[in-house]
C-alpha atoms as a PDB file:
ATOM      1  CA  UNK A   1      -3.390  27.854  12.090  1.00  0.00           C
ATOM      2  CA  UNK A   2      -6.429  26.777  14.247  1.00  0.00           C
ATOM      3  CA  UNK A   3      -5.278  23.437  14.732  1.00  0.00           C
ATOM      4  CA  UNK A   4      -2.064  24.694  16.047  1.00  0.00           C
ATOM      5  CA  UNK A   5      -3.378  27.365  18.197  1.00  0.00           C
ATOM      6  CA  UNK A   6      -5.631  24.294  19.349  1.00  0.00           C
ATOM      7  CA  UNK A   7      -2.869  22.004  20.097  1.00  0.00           C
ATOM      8  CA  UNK A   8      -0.996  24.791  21.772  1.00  0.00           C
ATOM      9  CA  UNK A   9      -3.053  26.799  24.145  1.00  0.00           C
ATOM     10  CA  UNK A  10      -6.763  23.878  24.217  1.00  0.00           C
ATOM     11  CA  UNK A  11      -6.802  20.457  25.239  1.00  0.00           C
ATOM     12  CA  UNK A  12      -9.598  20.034  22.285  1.00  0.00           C
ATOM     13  CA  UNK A  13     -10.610  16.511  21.392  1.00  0.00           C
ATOM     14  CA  UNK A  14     -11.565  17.184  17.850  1.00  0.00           C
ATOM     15  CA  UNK A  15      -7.921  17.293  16.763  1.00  0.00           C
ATOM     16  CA  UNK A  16      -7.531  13.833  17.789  1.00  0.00           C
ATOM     17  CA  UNK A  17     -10.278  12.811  16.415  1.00  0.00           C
ATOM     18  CA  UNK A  18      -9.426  14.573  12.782  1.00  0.00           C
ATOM     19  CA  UNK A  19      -6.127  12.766  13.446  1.00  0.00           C
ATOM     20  CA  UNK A  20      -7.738   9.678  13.884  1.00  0.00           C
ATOM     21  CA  UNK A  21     -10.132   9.539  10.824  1.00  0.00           C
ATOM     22  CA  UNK A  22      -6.956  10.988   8.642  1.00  0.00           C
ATOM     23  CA  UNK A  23      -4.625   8.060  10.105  1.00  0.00           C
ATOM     24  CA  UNK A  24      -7.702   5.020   8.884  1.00  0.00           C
ATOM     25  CA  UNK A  25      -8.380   6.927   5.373  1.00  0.00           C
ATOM     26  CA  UNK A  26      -5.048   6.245   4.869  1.00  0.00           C
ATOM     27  CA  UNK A  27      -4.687   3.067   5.903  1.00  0.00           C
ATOM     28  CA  UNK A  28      -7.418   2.035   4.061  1.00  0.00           C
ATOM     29  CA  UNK A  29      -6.205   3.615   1.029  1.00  0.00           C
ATOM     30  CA  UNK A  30      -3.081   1.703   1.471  1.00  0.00           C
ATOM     31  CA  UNK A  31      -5.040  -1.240   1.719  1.00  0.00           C
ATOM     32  CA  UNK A  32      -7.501  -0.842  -1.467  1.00  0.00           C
ATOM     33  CA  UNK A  33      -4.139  -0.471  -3.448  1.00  0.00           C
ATOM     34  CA  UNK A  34      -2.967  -3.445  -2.402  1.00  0.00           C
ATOM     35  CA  UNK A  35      -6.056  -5.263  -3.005  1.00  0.00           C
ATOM     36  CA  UNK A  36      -6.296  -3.603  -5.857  1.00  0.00           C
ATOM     37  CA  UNK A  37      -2.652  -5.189  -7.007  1.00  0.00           C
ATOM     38  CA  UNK A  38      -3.047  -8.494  -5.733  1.00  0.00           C
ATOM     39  CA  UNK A  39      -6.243  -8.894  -7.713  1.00  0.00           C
ATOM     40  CA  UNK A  40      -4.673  -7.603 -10.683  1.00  0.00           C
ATOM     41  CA  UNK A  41      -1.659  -9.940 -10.748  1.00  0.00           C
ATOM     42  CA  UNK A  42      -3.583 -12.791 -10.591  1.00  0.00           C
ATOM     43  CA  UNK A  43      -5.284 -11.807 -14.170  1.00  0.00           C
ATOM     44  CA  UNK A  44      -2.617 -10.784 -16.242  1.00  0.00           C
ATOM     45  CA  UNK A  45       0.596 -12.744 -17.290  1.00  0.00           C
ATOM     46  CA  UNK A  46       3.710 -10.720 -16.297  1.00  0.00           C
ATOM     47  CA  UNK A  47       6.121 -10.403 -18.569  1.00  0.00           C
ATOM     48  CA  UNK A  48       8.695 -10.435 -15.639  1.00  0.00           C
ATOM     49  CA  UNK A  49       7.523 -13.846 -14.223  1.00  0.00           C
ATOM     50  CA  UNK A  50       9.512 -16.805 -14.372  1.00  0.00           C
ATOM     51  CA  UNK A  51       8.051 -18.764 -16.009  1.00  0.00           C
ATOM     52  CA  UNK A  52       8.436 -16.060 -19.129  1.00  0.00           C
ATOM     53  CA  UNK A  53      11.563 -15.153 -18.960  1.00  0.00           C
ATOM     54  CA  UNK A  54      14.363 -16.189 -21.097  1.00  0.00           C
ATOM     55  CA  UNK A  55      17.837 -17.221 -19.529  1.00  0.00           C
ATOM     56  CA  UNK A  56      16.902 -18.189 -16.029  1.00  0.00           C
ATOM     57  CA  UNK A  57      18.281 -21.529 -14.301  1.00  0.00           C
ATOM     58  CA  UNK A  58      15.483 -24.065 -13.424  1.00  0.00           C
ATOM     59  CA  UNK A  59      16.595 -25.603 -10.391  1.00  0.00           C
ATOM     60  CA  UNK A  60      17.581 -28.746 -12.500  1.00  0.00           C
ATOM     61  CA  UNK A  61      20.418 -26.333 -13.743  1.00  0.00           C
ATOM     62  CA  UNK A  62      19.266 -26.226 -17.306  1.00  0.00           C
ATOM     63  CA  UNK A  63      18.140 -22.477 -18.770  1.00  0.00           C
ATOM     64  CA  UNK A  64      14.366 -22.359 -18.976  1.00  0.00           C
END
């Protein structure tokens, strides 16, 4: 309710700046997940990559 009645009736520059830091903690959390997902699939063998799975077309045409 305070940060409301701030935006409404006071030009207050915390608000931005609680906006701010709110906007990069997400970003970087968004960023440490996908850091945290490329340096995972590096380390483990998928069981959905191509090169295991069953049935798939090599681009000779023959099923791998």
């Amino acid at each position: 309710m305070q940060v409301y009645n701030s935006l409404t009736f006071d030009i207050d520059p915390s608000v931005t700046a609680v906006s701010a830091i709110l906007i990069a903690v997400a970003i970087l959390a968004l960023a440490l997940v996908a850091l945290v997902r490329w340096l995972g699939s590096g380390r483990q063998n998928s069981c959905f990559s191509v090169e295991n799975t069953a049935g798939i077309a090599a681009p000779g045409g023959e099923a791998v």
